[in-house]
C-alpha atoms as a PDB file:
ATOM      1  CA  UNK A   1      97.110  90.044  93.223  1.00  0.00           C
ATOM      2  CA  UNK A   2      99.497  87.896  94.211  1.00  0.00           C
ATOM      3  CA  UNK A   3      99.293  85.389  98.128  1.00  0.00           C
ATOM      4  CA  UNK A   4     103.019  85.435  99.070  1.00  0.00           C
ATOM      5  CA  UNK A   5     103.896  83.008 101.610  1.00  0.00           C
ATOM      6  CA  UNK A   6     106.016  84.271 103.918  1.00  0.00           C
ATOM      7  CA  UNK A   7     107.919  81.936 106.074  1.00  0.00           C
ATOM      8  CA  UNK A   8     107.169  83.394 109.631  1.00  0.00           C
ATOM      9  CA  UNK A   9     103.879  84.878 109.141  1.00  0.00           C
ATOM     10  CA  UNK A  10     101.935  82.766 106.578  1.00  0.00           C
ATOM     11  CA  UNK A  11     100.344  83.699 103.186  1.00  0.00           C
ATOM     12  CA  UNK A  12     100.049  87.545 102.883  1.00  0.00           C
ATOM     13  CA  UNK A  13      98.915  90.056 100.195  1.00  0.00           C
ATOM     14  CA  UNK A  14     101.633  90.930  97.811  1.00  0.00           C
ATOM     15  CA  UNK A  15     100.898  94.887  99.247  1.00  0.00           C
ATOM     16  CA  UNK A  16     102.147  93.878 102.769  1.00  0.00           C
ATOM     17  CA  UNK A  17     105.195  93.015 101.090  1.00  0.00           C
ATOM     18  CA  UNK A  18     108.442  95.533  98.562  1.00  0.00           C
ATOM     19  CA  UNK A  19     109.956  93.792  96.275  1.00  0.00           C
ATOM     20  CA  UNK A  20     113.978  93.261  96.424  1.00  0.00           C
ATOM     21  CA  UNK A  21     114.729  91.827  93.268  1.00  0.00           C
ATOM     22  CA  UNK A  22     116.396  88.642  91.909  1.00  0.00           C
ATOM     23  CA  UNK A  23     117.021  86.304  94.390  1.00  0.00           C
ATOM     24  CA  UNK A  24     121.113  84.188  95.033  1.00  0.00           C
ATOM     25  CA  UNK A  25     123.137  87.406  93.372  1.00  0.00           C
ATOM     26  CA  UNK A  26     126.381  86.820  95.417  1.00  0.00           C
ATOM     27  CA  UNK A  27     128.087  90.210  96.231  1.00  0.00           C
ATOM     28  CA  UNK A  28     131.701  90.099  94.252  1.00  0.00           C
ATOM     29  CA  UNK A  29     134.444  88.488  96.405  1.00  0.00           C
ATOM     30  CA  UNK A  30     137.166  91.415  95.493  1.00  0.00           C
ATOM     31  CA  UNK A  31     135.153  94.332  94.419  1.00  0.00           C
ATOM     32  CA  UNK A  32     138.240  96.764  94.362  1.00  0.00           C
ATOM     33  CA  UNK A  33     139.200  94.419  91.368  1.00  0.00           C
ATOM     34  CA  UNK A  34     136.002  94.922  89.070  1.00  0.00           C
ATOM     35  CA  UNK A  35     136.226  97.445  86.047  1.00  0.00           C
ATOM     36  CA  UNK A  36     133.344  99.780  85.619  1.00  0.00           C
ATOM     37  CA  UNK A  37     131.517  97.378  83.229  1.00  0.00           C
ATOM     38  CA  UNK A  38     131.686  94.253  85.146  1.00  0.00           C
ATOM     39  CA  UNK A  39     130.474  96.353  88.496  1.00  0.00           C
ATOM     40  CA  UNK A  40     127.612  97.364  86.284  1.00  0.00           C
ATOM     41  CA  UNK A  41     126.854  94.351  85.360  1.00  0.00           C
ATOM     42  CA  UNK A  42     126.578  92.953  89.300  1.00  0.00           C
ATOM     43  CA  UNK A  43     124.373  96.111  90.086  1.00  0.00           C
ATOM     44  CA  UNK A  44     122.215  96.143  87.125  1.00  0.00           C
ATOM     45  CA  UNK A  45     122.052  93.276  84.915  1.00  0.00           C
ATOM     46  CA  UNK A  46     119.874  90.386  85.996  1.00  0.00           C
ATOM     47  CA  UNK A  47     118.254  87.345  84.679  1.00  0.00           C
ATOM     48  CA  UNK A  48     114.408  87.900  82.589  1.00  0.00           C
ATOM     49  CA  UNK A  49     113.369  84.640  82.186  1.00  0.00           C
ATOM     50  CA  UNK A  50     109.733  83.197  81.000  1.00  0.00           C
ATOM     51  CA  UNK A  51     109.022  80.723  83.607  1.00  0.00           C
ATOM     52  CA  UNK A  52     110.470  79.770  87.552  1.00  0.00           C
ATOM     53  CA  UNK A  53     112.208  82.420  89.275  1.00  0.00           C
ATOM     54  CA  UNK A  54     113.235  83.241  92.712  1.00  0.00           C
ATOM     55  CA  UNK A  55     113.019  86.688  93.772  1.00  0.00           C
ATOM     56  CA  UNK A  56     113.659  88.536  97.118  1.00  0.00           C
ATOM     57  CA  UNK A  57     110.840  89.971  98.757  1.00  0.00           C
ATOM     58  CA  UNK A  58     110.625  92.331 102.280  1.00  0.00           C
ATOM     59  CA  UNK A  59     107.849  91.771 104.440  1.00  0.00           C
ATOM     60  CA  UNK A  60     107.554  95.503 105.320  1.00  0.00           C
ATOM     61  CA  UNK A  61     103.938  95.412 106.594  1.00  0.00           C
ATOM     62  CA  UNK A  62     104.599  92.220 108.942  1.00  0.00           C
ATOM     63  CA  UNK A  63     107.273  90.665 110.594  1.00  0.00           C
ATOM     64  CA  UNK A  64     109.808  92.842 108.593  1.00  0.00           C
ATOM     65  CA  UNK A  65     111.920  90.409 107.390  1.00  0.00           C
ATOM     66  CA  UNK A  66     113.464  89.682 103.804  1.00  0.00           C
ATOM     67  CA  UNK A  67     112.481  86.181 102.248  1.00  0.00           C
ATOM     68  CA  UNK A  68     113.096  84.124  98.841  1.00  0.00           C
ATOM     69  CA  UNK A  69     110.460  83.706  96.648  1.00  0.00           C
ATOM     70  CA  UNK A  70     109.594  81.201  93.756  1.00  0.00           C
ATOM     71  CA  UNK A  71     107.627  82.879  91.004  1.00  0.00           C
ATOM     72  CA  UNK A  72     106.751  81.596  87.754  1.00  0.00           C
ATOM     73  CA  UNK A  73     107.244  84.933  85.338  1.00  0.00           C
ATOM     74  CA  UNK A  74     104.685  83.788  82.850  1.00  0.00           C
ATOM     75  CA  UNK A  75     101.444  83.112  85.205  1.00  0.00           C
ATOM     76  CA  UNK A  76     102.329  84.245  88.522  1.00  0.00           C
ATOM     77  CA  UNK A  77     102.067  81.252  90.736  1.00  0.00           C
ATOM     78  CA  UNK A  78     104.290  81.603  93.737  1.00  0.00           C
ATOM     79  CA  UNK A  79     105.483  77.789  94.101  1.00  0.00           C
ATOM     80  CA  UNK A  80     106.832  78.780  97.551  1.00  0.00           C
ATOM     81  CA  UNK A  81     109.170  80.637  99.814  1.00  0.00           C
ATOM     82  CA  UNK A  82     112.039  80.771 102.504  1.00  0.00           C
ATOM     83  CA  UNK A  83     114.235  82.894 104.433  1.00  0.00           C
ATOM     84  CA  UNK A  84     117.059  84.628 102.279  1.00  0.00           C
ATOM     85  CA  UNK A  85     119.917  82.365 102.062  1.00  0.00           C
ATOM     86  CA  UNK A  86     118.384  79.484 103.100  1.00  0.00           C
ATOM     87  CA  UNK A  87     118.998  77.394  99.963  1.00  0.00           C
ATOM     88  CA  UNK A  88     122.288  77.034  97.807  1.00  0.00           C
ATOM     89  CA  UNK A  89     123.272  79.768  95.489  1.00  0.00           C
ATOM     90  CA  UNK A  90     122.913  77.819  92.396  1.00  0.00           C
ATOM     91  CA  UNK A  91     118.538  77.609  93.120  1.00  0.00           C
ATOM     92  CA  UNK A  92     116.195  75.708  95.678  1.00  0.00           C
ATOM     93  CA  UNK A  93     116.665  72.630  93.856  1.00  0.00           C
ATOM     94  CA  UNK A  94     120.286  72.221  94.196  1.00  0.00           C
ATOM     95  CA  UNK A  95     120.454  70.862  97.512  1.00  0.00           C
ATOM     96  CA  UNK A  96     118.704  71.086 101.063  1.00  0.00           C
ATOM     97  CA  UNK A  97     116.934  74.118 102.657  1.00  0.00           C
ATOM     98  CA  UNK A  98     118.749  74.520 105.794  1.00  0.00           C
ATOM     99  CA  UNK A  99     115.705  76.413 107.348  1.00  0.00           C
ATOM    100  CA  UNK A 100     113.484  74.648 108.768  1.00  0.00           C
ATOM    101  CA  UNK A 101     110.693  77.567 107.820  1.00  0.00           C
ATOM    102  CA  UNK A 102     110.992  76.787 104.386  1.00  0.00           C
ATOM    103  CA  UNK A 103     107.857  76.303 102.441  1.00  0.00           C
ATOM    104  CA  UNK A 104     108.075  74.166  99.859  1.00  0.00           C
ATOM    105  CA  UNK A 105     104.418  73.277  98.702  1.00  0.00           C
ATOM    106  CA  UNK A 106     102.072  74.335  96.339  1.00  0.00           C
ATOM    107  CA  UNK A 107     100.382  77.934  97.340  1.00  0.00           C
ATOM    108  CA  UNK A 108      97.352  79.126  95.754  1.00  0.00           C
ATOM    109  CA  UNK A 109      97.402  82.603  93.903  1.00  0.00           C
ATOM    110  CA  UNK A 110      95.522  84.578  92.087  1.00  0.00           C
ATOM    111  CA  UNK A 111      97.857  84.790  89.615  1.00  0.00           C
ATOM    112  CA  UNK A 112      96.655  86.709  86.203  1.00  0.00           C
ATOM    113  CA  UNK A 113      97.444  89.424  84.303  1.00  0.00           C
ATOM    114  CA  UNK A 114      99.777  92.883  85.355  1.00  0.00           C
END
């Protein structure tokens, strides 16, 4: 089970919360110019990785809001969260969180295995 942190309400259960997927996909600036395989590729094709990644995640069973998540892929430790678009596209260590919910700190988790 995993202890999300969500930036308004604190750490919840990972069942008070719906998953969005990967987190900083930028919607295309001209999508009447995208072919069929490179709108694919925006709607379906997204990054696996085996270690840090930020995901969105809705807070359905609280304050209802979306929020970005750090997750490591390979253990499960949530490093932290913050409101959706609160840091720069290119990842929360790119440059300042312009939210001042953000939480950037260390947040205990159960972790394990799925």
């Amino acid at each position: 089970m995993l202890l999300i942190p969500c930036p308004w309400c604190g750490p919840r259960d990972e069942r008070e919360f719906r998953y969005g997927g990967q987190a900083h996909i930028a919607y295309p600036a001209d999508p009447e110019a995208l072919d069929d395989g490179a709108w694919a590729d925006y709607l379906f094709v997204r990054d696996n990785p085996a270690g840090p990644y930020a995901e969105r995640w809705f807070h359905a069973s609280g304050c209802r809001s979306w929020c970005d998540v750090e997750r490591d892929t390979v253990d499960y430790t949530v490093t932290g969260s913050c409101p959706t678009g609160a840091h720069p596209a290119a990842g929360p260590d790119e440059g300042p969180c312009v939210s001042p919910y953000c939480v950037r700190r260390a947040v205990p988790s159960t972790g394990g295995t799925r």
